[in-house]
N, C-alpha and C. Protein backbone atom coordinates (compact mmCIF):
# COMPACT_ATOMS: atom_id res chain seq x y z
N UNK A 1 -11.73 -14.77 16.41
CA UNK A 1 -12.37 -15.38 15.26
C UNK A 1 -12.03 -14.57 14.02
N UNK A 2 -11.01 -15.23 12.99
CA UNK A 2 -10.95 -14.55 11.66
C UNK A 2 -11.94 -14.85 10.34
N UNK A 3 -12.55 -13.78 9.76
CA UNK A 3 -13.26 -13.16 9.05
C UNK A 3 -12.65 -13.77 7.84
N UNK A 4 -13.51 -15.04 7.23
CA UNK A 4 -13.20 -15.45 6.03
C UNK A 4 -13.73 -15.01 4.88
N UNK A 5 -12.95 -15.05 3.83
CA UNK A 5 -13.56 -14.07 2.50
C UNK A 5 -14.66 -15.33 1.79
N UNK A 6 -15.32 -15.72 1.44
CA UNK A 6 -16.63 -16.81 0.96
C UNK A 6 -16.04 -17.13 -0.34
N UNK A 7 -15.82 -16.03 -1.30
CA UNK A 7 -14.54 -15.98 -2.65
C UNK A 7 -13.95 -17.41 -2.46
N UNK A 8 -13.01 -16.71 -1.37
CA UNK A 8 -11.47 -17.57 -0.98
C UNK A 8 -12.15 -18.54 -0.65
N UNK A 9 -13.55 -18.86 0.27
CA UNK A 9 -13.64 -20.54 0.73
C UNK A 9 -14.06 -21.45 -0.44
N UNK A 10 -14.67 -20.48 -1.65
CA UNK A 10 -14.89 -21.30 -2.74
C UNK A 10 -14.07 -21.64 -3.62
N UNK A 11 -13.41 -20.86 -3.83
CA UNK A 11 -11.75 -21.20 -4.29
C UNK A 11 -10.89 -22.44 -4.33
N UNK A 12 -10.66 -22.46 -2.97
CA UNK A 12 -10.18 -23.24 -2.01
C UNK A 12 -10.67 -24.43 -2.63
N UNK A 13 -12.37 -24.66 -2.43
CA UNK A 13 -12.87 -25.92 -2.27
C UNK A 13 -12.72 -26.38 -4.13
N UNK A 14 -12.94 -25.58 -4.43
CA UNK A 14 -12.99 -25.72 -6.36
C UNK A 14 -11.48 -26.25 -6.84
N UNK A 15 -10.75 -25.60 -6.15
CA UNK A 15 -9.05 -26.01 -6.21
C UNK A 15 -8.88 -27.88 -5.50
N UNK A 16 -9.28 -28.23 -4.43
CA UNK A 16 -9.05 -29.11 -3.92
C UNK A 16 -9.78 -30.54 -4.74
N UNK A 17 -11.42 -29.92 -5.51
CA UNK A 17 -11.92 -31.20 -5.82
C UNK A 17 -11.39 -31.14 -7.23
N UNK A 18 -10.67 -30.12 -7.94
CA UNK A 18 -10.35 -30.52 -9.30
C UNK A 18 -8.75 -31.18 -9.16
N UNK A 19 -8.31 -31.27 -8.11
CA UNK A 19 -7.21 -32.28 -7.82
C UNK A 19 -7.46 -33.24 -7.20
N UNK A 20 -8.56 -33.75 -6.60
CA UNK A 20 -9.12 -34.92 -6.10
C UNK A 20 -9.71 -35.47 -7.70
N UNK A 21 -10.39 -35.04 -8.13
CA UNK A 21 -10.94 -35.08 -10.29
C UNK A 21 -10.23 -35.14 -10.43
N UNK A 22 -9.02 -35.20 -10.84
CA UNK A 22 -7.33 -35.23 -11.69
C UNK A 22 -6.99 -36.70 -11.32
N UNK A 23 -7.10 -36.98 -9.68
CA UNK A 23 -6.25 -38.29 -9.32
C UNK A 23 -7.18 -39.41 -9.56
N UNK A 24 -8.63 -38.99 -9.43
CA UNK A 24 -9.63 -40.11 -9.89
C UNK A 24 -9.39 -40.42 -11.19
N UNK A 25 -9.77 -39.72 -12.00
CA UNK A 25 -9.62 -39.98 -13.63
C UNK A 25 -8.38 -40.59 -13.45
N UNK A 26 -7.16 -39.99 -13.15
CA UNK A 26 -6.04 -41.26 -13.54
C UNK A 26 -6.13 -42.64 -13.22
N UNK A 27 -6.91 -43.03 -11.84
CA UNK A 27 -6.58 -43.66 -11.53
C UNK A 27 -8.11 -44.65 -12.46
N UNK A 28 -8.78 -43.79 -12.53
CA UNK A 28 -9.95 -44.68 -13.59
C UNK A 28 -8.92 -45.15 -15.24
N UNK A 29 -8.44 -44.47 -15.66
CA UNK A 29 -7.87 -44.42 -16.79
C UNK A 29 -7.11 -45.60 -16.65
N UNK A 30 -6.23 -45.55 -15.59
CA UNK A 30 -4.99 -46.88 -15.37
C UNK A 30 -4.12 -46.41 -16.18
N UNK A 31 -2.97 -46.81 -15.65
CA UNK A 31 -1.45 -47.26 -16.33
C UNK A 31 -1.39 -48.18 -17.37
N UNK A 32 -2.57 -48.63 -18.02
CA UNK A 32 -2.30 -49.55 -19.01
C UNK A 32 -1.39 -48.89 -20.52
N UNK A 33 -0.85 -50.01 -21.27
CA UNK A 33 0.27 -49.55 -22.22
C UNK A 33 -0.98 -48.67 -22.85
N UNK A 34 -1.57 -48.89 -23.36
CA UNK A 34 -2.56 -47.20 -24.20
C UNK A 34 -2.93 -45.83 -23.70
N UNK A 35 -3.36 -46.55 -22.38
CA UNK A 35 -3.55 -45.14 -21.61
C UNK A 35 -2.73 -44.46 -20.53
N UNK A 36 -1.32 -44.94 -20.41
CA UNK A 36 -0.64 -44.40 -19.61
C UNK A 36 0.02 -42.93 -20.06
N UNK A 37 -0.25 -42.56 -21.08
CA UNK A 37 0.10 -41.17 -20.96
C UNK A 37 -1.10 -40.00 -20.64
N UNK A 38 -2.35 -40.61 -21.13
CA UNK A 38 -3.67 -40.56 -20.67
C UNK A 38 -4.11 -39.82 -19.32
N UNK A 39 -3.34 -41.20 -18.23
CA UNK A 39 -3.44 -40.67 -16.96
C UNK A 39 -2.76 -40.04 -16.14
N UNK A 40 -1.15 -39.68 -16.61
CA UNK A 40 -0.60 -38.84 -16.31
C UNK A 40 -0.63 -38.01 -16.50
N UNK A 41 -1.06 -37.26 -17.89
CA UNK A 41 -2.03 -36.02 -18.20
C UNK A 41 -2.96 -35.79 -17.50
N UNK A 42 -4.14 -36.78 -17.23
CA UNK A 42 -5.30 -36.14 -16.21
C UNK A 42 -4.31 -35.53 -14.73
N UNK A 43 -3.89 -36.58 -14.51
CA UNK A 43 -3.17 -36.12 -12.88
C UNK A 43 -2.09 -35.20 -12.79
N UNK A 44 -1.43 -34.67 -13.92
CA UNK A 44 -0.53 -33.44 -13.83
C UNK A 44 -1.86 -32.01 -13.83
N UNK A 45 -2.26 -32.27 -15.27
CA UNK A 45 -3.47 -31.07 -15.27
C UNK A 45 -4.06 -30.94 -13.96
N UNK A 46 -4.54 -31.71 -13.14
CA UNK A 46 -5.38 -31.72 -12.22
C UNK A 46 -4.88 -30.98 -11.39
N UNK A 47 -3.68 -31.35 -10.71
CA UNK A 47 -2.87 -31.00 -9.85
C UNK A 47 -2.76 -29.54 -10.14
N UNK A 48 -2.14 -29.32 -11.25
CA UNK A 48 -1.72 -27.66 -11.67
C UNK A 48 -3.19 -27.14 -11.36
N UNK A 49 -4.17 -27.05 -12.21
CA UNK A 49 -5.38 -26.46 -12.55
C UNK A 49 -5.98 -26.65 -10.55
N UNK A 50 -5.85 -27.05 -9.80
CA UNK A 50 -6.06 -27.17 -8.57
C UNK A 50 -5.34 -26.21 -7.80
N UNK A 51 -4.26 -26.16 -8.39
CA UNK A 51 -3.01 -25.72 -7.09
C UNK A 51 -3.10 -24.42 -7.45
N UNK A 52 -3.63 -23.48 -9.18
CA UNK A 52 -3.95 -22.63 -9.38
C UNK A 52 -4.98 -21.89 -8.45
N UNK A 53 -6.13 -22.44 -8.58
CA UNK A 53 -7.59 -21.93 -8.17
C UNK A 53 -7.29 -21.98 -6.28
N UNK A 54 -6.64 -22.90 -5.84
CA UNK A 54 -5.67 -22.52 -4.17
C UNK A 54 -5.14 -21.66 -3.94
N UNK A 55 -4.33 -21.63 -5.02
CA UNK A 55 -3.75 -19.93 -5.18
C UNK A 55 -3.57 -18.81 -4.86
N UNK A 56 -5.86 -18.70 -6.25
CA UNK A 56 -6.33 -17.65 -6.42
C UNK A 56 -6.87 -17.51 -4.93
N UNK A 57 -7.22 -18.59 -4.34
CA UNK A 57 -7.99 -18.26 -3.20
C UNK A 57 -7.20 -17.34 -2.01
N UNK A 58 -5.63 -18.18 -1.87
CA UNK A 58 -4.69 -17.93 -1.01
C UNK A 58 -4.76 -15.82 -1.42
N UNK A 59 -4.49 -15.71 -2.28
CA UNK A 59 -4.76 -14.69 -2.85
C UNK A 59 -5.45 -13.54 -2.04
N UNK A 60 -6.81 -13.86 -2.46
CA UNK A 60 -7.93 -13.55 -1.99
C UNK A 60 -8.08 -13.13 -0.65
N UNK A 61 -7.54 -14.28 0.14
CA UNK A 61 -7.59 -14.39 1.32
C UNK A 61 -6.62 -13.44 2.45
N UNK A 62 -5.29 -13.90 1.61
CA UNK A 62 -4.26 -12.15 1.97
C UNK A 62 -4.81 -10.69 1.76
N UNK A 63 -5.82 -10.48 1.11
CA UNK A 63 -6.29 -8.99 0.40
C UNK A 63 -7.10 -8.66 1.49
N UNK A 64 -8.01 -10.07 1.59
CA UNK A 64 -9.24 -9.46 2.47
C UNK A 64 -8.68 -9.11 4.42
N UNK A 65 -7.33 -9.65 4.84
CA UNK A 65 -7.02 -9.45 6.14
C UNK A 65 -6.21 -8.03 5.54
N UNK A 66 -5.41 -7.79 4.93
CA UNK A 66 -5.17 -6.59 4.83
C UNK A 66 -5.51 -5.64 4.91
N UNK A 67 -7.22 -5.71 3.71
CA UNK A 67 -8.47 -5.28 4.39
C UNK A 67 -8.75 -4.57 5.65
N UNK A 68 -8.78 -5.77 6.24
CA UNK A 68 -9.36 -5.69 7.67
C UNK A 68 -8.15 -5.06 8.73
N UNK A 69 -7.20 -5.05 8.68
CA UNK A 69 -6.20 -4.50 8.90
C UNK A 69 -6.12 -3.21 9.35
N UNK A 70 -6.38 -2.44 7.78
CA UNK A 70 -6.44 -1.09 7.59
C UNK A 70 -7.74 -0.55 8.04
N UNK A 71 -9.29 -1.35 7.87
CA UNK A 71 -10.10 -1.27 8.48
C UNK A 71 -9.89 -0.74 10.13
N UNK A 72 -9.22 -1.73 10.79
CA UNK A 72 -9.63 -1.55 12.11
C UNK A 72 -8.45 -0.31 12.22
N UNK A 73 -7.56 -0.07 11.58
CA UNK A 73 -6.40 1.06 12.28
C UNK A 73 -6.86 2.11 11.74
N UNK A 74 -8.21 2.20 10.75
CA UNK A 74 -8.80 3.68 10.47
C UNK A 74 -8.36 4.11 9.38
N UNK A 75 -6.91 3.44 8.62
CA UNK A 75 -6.43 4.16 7.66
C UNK A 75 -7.32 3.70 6.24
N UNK A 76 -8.06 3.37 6.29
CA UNK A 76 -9.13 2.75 5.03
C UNK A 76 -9.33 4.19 4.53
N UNK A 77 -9.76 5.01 5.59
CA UNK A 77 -10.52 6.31 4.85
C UNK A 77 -9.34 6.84 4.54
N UNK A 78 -8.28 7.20 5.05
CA UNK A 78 -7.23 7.99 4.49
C UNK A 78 -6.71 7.81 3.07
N UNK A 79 -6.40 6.34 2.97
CA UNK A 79 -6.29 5.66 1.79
C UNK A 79 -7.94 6.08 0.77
N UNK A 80 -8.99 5.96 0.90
CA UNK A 80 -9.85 6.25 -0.06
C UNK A 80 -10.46 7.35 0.05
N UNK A 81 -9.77 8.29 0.94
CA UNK A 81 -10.88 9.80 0.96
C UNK A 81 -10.28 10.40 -0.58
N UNK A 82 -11.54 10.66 -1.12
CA UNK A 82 -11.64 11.58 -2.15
C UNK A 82 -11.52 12.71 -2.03
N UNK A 83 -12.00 13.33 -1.20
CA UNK A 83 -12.22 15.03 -0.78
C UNK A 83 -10.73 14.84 -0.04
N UNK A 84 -9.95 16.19 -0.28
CA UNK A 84 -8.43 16.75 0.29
C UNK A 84 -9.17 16.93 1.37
N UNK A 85 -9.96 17.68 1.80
CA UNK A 85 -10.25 18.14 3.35
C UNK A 85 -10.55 16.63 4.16
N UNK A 86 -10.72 15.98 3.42
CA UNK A 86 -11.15 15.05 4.87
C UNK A 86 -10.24 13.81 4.98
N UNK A 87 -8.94 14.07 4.54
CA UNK A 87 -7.79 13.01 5.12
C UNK A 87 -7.47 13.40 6.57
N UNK A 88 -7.33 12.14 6.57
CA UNK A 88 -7.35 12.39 8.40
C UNK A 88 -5.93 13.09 8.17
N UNK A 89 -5.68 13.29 9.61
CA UNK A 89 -4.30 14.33 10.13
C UNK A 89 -3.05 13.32 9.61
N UNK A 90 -2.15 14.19 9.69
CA UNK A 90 -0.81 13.67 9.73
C UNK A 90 -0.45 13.58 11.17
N UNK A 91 0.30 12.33 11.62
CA UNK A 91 0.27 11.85 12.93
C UNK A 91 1.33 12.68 13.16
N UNK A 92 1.38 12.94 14.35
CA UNK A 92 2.80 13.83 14.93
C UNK A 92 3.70 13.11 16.02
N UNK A 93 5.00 13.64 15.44
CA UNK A 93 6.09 12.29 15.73
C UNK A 93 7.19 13.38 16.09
N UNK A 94 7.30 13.72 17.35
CA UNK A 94 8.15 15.24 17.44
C UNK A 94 9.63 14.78 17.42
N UNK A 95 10.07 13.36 16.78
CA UNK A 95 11.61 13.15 16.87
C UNK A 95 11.36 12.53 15.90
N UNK A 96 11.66 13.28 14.71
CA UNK A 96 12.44 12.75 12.93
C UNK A 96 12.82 13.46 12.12
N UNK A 97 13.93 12.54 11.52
CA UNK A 97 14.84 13.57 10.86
C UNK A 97 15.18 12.90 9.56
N UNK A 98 14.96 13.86 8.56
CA UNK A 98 15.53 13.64 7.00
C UNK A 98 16.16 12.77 6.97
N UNK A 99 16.10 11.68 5.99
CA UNK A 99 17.09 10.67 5.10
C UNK A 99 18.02 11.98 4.31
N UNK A 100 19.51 11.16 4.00
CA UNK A 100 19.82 12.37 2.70
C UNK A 100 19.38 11.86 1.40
N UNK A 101 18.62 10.62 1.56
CA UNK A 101 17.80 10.23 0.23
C UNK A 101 16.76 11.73 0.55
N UNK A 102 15.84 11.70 1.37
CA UNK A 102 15.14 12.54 1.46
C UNK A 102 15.42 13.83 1.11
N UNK A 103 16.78 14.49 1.46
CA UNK A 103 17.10 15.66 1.20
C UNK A 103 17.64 15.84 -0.16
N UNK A 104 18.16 14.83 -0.95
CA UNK A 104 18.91 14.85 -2.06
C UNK A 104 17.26 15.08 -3.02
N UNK A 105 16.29 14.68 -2.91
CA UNK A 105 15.12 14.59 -3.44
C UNK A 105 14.16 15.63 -2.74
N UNK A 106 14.49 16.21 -2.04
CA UNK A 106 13.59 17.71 -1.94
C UNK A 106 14.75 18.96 -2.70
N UNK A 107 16.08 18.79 -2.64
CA UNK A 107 16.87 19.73 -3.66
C UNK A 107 16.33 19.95 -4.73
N UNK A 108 15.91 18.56 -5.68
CA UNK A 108 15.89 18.26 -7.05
C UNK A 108 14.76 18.94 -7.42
N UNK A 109 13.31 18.90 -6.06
CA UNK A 109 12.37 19.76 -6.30
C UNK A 109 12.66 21.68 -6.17
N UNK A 110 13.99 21.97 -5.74
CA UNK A 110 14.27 23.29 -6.02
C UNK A 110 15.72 23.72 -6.57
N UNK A 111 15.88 23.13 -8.02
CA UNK A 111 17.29 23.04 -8.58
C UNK A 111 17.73 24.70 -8.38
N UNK A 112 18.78 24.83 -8.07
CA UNK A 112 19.70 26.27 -7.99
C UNK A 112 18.99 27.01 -6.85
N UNK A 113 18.56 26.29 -6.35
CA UNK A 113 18.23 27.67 -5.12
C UNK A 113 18.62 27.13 -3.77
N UNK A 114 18.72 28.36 -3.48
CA UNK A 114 19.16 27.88 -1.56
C UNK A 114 18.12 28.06 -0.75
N UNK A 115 17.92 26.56 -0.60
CA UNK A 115 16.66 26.49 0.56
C UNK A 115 17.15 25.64 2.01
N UNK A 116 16.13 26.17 2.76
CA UNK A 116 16.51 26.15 4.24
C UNK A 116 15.45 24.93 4.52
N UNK A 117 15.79 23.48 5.03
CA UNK A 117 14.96 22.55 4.94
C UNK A 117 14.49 22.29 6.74
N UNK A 118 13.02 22.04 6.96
CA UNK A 118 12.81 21.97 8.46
C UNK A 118 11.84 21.14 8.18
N UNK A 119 12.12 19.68 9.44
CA UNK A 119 10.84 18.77 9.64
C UNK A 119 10.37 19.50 10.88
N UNK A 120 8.94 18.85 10.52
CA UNK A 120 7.88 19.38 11.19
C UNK A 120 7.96 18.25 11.94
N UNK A 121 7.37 18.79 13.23
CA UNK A 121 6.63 17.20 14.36
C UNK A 121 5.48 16.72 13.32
N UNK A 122 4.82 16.72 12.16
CA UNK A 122 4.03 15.68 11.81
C UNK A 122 4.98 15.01 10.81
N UNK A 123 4.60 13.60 10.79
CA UNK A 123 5.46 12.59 10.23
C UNK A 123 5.38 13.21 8.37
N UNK A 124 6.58 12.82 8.15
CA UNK A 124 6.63 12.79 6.54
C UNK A 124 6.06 14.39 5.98
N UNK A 125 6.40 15.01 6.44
CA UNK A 125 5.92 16.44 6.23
C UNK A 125 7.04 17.62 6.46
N UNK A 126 7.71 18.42 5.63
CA UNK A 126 8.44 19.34 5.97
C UNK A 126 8.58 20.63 5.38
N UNK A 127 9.05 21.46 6.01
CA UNK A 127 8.66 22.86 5.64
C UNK A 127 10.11 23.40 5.12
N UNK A 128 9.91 24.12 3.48
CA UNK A 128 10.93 24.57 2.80
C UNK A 128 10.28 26.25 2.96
N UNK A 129 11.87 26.91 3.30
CA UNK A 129 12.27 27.99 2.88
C UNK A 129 13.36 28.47 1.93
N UNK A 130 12.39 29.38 1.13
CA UNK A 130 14.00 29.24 -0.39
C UNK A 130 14.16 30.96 0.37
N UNK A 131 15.15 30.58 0.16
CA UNK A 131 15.81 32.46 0.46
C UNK A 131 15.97 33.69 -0.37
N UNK A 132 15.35 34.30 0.40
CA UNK A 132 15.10 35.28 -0.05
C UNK A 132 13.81 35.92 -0.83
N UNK A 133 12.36 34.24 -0.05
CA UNK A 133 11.23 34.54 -0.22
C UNK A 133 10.77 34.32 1.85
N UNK A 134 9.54 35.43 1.34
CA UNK A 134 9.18 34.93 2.85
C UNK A 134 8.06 34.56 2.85
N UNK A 135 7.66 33.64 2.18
CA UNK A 135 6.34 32.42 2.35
C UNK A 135 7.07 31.59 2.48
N UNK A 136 6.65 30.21 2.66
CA UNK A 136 7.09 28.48 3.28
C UNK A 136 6.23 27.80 2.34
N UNK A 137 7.19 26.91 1.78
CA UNK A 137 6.24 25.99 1.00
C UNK A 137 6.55 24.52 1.94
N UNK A 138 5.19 23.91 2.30
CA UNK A 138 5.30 22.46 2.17
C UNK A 138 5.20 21.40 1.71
N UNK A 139 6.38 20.12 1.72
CA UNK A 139 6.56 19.08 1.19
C UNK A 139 6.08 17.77 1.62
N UNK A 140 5.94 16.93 1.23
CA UNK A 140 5.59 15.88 2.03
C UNK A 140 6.19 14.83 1.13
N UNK A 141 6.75 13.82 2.24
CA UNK A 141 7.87 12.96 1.73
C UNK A 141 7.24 11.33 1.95
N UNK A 142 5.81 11.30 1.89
CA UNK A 142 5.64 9.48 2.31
C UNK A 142 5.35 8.78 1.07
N UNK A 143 5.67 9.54 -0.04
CA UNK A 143 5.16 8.85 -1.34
C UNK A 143 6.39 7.80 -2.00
N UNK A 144 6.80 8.14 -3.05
CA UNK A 144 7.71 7.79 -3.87
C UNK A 144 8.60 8.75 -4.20
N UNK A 145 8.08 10.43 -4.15
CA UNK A 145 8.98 11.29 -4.50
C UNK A 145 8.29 12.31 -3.52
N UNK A 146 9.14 13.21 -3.64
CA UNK A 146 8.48 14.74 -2.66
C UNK A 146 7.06 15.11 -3.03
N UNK A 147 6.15 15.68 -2.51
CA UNK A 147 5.42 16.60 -3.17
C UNK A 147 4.82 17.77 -2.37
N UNK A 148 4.84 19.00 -3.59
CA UNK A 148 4.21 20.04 -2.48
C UNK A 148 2.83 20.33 -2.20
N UNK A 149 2.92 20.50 -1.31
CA UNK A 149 1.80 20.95 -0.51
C UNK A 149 1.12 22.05 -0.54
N UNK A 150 0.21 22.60 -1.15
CA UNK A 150 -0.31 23.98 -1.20
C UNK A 150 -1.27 24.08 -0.27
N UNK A 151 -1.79 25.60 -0.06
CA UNK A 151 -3.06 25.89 0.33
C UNK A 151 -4.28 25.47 -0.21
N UNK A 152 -4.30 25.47 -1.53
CA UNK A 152 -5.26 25.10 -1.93
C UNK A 152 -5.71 23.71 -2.29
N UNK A 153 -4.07 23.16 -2.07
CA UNK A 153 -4.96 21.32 -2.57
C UNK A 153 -5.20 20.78 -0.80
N UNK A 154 -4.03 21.16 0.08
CA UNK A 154 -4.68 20.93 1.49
C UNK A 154 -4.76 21.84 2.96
N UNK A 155 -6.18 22.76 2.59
CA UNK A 155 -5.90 23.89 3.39
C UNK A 155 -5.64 23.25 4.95
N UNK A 156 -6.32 22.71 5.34
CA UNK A 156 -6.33 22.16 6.71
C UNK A 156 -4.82 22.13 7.22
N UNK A 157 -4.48 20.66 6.41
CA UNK A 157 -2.90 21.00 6.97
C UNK A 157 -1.86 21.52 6.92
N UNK A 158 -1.84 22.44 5.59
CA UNK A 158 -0.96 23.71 5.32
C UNK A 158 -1.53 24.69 6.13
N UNK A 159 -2.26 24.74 6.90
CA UNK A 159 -2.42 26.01 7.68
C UNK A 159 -2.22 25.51 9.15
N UNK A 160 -2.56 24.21 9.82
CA UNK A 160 -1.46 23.59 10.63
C UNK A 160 -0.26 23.82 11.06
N UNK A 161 0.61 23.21 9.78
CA UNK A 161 1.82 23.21 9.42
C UNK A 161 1.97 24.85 9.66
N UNK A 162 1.43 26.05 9.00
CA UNK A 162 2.06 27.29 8.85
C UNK A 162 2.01 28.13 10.66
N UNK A 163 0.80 27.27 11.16
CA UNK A 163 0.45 28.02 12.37
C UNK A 163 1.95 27.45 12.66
N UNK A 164 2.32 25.87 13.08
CA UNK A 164 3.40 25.48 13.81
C UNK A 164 4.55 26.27 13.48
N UNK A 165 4.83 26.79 12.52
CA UNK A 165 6.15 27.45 11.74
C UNK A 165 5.56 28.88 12.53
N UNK A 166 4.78 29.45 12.90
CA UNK A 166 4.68 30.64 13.59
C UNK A 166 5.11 30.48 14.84
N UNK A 167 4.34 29.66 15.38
CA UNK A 167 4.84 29.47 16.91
C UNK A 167 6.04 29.39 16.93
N UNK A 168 7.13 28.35 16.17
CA UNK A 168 8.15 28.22 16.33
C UNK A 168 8.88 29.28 16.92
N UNK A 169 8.90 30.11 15.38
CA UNK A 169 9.62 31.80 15.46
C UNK A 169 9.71 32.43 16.04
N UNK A 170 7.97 32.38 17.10
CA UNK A 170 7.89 33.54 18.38
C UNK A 170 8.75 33.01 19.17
N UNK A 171 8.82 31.81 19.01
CA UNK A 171 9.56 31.47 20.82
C UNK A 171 11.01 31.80 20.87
């Protein structure tokens, strides 16, 4: 059973009777020689001004399953958590590897330097070393452009991320 938006069912119905109103009036008006431009005006307007408000509903109606969508897969809160600490995790995906879109656009975030680039098993997340520092900065690549990752805007998973970059090394 899908979850209709009430918006969209009014929409809908407001759209359908002002094009059912469009074809009445014309057809009240008639084709006679005075009023035949009359009623082709009511019944074009109608139609448009109908097929609009269907639309808006159709509209409506795509937003609210999307909605529900993201609802049931949990990512609602990720998408609206305010607080950095409480985005959920980054899912871990232990087989992926850089676009060179990706890499050409984590360079640009360190012009002239030589950095050593490593994905992490969590998705869209990777760990830069510039040489000849020995801290790790992380990036994260699911946006539109790179961005880094500090301790302080997300301790949780920069300290994740830094434990995994330890383990690595020992082994």
């Amino acid at each position: 059973m899908e979850i209709q938006n009430s918006v969209a069912k009014v929409l809908r119905i407001i759209g359908f009777a002002v094009m059912i109103g469009g074809f009445i009036l014309a057809t009240i008006e008639g084709p006679g020689e005075s009023n035949g431009g009359m009623s082709l005006t009511a019944l074009f307007s109608g139609f448009v001004t109908g097929m609009l408000f269907i639309g808006f509903s159709e509209v409506i109606a795509l937003l609210q399953k999307i909605h529900l969508q993201l609802s049931q897969n949990g990512s609602s809160a990720h998408a609206m958590a305010n607080d950095k600490d409480e985005v959920e995790q980054p899912k871990v995906q232990k087989d992926w590897e850089l676009s060179p879109q990706d890499l050409d656009a984590i360079q640009e975030l360190y012009p002239g330097q030589n950095v050593r680039i490593l994905a992490t098993p969590f998705e869209d997340y990777c760990v830069i070393q510039i040489e000849g520092e020995v801290h790790i900065e992380v990036v994260e690549l699911g946006g539109f452009k790179p961005k880094k990752i500090t301790a302080d805007s997300q301790p949780k998973l920069f300290h994740k991320i830094q434990e995994w970059v330890n383990n690595r090394s020992s082994d």
